[in-house]
PDB file of N, CA and C in Angstrom:
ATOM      1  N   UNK A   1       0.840  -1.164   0.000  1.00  0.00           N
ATOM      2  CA  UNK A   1       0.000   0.000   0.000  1.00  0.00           C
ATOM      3  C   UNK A   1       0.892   1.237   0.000  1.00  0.00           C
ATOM      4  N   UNK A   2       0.495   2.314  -0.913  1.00  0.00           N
ATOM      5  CA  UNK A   2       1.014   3.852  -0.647  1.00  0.00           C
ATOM      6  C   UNK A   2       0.080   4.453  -0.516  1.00  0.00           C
ATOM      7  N   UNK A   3       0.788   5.607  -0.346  1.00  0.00           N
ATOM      8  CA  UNK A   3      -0.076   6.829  -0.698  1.00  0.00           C
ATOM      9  C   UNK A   3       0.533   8.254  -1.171  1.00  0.00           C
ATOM     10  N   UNK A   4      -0.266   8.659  -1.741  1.00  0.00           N
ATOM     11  CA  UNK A   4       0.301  10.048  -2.419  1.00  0.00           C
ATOM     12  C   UNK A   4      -0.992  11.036  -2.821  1.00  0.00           C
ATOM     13  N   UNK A   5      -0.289  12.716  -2.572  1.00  0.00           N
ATOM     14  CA  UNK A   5      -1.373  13.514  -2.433  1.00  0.00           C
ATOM     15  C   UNK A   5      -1.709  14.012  -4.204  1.00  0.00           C
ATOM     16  N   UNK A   6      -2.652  14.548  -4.629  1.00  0.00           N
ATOM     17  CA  UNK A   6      -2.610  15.162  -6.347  1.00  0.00           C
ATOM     18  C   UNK A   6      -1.994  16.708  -6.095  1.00  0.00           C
ATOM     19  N   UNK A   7      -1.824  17.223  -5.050  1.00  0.00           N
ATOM     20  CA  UNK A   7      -1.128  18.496  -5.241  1.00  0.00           C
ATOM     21  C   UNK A   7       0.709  18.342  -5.598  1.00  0.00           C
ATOM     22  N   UNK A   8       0.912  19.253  -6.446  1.00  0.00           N
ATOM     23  CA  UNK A   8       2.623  18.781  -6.521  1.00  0.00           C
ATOM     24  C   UNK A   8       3.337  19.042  -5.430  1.00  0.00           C
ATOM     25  N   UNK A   9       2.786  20.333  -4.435  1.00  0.00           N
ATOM     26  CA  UNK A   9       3.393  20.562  -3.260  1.00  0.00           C
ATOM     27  C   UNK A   9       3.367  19.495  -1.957  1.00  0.00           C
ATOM     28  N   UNK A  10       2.377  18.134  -2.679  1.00  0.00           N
ATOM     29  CA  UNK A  10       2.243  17.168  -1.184  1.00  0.00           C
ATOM     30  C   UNK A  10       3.597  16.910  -0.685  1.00  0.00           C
ATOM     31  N   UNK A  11       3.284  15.994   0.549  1.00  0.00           N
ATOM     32  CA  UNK A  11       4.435  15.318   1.014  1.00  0.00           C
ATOM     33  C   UNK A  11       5.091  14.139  -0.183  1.00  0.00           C
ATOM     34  N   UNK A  12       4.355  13.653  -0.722  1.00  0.00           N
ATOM     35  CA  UNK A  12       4.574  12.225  -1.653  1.00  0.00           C
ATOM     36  C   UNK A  12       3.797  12.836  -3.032  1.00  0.00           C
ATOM     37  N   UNK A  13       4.070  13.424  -3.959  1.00  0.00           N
ATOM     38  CA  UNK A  13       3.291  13.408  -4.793  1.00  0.00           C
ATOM     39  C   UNK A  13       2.992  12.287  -5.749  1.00  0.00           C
ATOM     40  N   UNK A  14       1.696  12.421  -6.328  1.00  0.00           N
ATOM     41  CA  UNK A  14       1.478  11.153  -7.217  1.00  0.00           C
ATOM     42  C   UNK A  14       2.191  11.234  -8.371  1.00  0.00           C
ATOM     43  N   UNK A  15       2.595  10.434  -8.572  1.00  0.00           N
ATOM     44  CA  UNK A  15       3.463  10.114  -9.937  1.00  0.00           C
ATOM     45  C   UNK A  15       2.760   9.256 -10.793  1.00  0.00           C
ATOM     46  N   UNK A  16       3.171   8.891 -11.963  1.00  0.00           N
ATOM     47  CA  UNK A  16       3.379   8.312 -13.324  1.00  0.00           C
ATOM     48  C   UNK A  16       3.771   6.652 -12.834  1.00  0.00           C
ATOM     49  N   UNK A  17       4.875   6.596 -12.095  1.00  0.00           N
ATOM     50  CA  UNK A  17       5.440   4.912 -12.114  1.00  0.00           C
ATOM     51  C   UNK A  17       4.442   4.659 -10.487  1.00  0.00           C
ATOM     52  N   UNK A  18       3.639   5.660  -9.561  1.00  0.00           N
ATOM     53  CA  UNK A  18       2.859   4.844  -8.699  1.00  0.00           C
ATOM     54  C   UNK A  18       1.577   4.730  -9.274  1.00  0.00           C
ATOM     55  N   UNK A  19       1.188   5.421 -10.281  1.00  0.00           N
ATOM     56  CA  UNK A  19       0.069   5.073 -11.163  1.00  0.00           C
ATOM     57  C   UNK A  19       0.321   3.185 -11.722  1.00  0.00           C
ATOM     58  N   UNK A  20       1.304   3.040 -12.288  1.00  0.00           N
ATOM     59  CA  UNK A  20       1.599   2.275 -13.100  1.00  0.00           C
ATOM     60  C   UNK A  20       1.566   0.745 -12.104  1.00  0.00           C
ATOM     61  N   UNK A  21       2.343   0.877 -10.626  1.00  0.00           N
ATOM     62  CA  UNK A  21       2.936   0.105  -9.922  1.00  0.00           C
ATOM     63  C   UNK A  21       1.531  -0.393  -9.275  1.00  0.00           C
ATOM     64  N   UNK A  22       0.242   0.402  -9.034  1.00  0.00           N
ATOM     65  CA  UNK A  22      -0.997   0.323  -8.122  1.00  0.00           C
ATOM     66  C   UNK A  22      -1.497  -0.949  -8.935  1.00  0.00           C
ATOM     67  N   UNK A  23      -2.525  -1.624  -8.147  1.00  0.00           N
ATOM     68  CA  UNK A  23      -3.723  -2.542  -8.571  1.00  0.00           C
ATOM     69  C   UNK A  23      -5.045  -1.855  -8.563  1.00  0.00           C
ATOM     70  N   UNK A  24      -4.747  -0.627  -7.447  1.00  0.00           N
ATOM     71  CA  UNK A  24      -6.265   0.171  -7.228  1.00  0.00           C
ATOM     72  C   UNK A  24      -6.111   0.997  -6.701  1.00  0.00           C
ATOM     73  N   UNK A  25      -6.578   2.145  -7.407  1.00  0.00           N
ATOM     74  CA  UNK A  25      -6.313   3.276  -6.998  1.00  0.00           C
ATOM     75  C   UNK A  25      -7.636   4.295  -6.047  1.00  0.00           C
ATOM     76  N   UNK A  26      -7.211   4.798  -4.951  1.00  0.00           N
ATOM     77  CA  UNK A  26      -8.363   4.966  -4.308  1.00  0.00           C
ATOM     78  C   UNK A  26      -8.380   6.625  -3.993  1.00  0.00           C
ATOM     79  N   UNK A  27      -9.739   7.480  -4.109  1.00  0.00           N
ATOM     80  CA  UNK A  27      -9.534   9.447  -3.931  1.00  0.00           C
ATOM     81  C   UNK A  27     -10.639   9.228  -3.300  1.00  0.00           C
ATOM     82  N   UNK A  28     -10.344  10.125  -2.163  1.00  0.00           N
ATOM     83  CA  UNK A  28     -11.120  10.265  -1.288  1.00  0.00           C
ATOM     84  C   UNK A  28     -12.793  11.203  -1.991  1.00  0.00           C
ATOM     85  N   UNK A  29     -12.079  12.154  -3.424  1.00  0.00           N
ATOM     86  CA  UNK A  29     -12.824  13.572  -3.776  1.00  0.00           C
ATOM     87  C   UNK A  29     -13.085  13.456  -4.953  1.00  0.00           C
ATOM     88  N   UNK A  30     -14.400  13.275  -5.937  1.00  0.00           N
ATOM     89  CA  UNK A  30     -14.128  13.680  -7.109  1.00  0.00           C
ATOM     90  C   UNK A  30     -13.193  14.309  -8.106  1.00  0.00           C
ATOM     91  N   UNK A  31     -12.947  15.837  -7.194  1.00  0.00           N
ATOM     92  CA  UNK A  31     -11.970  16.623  -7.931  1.00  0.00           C
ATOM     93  C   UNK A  31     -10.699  15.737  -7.790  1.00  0.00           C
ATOM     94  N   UNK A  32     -10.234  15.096  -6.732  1.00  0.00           N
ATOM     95  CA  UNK A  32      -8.904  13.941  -6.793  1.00  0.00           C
ATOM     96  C   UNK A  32      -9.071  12.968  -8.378  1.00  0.00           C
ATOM     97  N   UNK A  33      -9.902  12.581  -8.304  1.00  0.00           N
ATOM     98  CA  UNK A  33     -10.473  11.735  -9.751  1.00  0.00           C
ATOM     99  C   UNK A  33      -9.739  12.290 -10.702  1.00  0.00           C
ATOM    100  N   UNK A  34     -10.523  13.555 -10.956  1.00  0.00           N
ATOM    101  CA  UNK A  34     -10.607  14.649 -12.427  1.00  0.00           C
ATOM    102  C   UNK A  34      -8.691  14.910 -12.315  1.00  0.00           C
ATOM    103  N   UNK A  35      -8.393  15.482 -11.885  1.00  0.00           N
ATOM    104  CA  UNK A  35      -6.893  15.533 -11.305  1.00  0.00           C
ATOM    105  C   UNK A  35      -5.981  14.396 -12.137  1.00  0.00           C
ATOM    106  N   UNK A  36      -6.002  13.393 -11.290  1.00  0.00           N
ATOM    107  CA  UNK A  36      -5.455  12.444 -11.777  1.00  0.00           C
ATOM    108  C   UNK A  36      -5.551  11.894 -13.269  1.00  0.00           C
ATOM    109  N   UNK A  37      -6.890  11.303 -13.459  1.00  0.00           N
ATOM    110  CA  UNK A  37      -7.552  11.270 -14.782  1.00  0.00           C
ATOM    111  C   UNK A  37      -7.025  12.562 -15.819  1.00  0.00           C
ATOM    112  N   UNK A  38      -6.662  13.507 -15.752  1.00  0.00           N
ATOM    113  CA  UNK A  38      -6.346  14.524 -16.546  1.00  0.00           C
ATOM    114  C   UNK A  38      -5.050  14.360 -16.555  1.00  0.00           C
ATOM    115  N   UNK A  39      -3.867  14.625 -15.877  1.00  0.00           N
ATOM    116  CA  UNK A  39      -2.864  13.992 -15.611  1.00  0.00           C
ATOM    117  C   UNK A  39      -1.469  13.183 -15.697  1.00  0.00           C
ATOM    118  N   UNK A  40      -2.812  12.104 -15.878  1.00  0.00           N
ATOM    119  CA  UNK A  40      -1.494  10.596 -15.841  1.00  0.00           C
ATOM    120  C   UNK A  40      -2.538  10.183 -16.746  1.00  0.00           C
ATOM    121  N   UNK A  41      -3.332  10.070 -17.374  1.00  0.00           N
ATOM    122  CA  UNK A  41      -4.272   9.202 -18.143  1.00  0.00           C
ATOM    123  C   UNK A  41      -3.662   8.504 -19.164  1.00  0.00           C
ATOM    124  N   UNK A  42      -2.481   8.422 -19.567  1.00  0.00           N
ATOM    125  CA  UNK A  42      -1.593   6.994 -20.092  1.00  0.00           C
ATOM    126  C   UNK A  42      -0.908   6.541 -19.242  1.00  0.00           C
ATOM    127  N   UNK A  43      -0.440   6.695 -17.973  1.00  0.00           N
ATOM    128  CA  UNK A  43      -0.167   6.202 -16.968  1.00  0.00           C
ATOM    129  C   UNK A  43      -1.559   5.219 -16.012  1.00  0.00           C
ATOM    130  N   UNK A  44      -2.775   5.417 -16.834  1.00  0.00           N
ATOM    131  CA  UNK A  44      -3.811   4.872 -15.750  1.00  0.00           C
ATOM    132  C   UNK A  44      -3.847   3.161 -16.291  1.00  0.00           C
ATOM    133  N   UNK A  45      -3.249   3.643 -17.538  1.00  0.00           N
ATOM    134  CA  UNK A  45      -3.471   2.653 -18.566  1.00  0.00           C
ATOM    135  C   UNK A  45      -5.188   1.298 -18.653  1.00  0.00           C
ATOM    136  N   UNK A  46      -6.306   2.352 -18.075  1.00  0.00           N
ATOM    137  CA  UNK A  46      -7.162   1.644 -18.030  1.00  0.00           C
ATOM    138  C   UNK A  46      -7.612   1.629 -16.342  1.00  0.00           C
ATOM    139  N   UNK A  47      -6.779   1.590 -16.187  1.00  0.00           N
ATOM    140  CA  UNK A  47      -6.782   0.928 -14.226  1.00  0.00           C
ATOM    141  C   UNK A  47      -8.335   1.915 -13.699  1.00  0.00           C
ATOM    142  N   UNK A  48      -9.174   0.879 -12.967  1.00  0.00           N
ATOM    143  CA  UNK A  48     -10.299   1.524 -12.145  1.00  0.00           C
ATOM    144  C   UNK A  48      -9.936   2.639 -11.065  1.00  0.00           C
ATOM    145  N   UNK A  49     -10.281   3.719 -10.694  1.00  0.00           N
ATOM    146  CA  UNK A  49     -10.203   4.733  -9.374  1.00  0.00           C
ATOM    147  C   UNK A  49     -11.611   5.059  -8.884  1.00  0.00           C
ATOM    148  N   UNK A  50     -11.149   4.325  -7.464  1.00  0.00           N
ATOM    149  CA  UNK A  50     -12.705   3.877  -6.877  1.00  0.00           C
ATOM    150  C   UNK A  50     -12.227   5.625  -5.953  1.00  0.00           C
ATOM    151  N   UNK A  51     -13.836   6.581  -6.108  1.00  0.00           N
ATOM    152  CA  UNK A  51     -14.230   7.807  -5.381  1.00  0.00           C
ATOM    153  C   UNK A  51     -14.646   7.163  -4.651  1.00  0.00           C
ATOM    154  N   UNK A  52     -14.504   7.887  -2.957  1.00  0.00           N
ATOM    155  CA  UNK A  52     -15.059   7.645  -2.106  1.00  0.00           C
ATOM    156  C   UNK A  52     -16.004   8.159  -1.289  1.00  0.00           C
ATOM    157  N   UNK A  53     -16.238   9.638  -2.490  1.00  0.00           N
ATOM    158  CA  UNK A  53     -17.005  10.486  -1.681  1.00  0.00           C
ATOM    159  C   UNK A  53     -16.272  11.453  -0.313  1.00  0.00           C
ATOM    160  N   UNK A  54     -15.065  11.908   0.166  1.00  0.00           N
ATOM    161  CA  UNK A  54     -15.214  12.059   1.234  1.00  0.00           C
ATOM    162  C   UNK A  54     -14.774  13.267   1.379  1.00  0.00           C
ATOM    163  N   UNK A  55     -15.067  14.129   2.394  1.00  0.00           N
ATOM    164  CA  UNK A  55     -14.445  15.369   1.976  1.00  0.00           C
ATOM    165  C   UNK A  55     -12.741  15.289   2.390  1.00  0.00           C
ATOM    166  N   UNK A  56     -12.206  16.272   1.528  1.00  0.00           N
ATOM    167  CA  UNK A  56     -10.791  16.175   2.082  1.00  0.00           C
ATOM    168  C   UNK A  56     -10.727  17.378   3.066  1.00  0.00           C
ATOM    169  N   UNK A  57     -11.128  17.237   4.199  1.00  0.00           N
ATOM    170  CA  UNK A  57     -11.303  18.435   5.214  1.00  0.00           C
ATOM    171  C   UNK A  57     -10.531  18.073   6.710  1.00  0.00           C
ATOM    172  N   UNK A  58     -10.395  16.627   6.644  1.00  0.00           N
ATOM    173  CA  UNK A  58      -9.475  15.579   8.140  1.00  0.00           C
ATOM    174  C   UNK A  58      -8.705  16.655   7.981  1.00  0.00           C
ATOM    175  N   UNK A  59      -8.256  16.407   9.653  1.00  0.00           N
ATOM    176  CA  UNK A  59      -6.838  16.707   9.525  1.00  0.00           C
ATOM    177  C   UNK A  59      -6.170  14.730  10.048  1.00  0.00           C
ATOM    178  N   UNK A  60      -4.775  14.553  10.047  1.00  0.00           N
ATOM    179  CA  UNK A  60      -4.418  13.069   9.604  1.00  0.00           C
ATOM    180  C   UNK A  60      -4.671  12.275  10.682  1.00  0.00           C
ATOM    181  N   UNK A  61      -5.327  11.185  10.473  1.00  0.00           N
ATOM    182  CA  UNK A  61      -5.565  10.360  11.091  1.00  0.00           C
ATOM    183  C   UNK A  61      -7.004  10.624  12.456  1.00  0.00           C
ATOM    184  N   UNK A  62      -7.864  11.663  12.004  1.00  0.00           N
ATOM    185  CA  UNK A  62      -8.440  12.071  12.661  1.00  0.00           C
ATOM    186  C   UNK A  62      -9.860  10.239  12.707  1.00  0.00           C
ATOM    187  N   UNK A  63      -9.786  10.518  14.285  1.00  0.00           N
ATOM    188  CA  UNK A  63     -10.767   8.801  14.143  1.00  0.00           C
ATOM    189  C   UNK A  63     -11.737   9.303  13.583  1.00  0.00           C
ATOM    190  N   UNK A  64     -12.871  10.125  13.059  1.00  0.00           N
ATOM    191  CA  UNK A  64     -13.803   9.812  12.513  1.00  0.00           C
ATOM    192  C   UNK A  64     -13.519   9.883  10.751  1.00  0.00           C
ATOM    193  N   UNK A  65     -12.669  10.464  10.011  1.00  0.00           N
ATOM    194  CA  UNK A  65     -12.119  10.127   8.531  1.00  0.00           C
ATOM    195  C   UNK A  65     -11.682   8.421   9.093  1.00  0.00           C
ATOM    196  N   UNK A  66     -10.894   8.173  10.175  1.00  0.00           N
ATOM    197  CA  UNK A  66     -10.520   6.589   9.900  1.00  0.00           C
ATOM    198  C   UNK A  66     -11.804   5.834   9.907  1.00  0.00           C
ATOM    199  N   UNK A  67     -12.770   5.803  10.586  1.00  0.00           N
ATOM    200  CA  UNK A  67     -14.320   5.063  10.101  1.00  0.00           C
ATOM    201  C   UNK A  67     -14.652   4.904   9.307  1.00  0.00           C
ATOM    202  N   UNK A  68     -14.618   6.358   8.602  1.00  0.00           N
ATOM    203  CA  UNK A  68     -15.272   6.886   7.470  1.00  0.00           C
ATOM    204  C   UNK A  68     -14.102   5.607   6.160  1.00  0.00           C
ATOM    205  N   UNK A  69     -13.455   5.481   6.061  1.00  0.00           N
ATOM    206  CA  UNK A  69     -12.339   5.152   5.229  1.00  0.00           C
ATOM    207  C   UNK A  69     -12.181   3.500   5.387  1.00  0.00           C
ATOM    208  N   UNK A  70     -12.524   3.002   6.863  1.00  0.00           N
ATOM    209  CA  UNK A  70     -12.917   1.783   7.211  1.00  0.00           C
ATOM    210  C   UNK A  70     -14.025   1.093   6.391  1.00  0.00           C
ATOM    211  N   UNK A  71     -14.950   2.338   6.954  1.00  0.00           N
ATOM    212  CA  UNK A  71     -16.300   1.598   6.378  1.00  0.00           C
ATOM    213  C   UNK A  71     -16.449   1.759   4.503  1.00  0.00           C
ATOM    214  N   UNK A  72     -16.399   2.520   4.017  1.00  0.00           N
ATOM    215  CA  UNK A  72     -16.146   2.648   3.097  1.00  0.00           C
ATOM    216  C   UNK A  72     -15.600   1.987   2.083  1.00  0.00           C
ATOM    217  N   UNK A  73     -14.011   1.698   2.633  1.00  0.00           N
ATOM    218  CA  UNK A  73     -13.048   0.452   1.650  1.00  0.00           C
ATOM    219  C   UNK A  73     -13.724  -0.882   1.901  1.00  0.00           C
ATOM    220  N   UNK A  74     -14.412  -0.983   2.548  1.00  0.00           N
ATOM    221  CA  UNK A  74     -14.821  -2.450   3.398  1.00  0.00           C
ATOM    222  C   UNK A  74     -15.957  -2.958   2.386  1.00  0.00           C
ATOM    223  N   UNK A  75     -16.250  -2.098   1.166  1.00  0.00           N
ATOM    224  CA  UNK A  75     -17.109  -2.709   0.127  1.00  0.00           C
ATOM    225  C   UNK A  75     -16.173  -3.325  -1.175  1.00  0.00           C
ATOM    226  N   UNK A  76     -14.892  -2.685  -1.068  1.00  0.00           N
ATOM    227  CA  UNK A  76     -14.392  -3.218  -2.343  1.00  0.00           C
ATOM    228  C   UNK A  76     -12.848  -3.520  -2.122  1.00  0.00           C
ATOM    229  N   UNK A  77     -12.590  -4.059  -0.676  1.00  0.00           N
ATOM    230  CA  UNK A  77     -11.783  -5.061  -0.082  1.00  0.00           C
ATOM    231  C   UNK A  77     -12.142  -6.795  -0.109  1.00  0.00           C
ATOM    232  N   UNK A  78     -11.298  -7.241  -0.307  1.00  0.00           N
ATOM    233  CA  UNK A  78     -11.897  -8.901   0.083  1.00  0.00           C
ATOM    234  C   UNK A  78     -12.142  -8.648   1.549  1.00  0.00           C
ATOM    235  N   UNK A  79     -13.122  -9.679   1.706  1.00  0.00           N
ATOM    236  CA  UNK A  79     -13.461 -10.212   3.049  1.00  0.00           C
ATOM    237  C   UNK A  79     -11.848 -10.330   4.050  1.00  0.00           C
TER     238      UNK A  79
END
């Protein structure tokens, strides 16, 4: 698992070879979607990006975004 932010100023920005390297790519925000999808879109090479709806407003690791992110992935995680 990684992670990386769509702003270029993040801590980790998203790249081209973690596009490439993912099985599934997951945005918390629509606009994260559009971002990416605009982007890297020969880098997606097809690959699904499951929205999650959520606002990007947490600050990190705040417990109710971790619920929120629990419950959420917990539809398109294996058992």
């Amino acid at each position: 698992m990684a992670s990386a932010g769509t702003n270029r100023d993040a801590e980790t920005p998203i790249s081209a070879e973690l596009l490439e390297w993912a099985d599934l790519i997951v945005v918390m925000e629509r606009t994260h979607r559009n971002k990416i999808q605009k982007r890297f879109r020969r880098a997606l090479n097809g690959k699904r990006i499951i929205c999650l709806d959520i606002p990007d407003e947490y600050e990190f690791m705040d417990p109710h975004l971790v619920r929120l992110l629990e419950n959420r992935m917990a539809h398109h995680l294996p058992a």
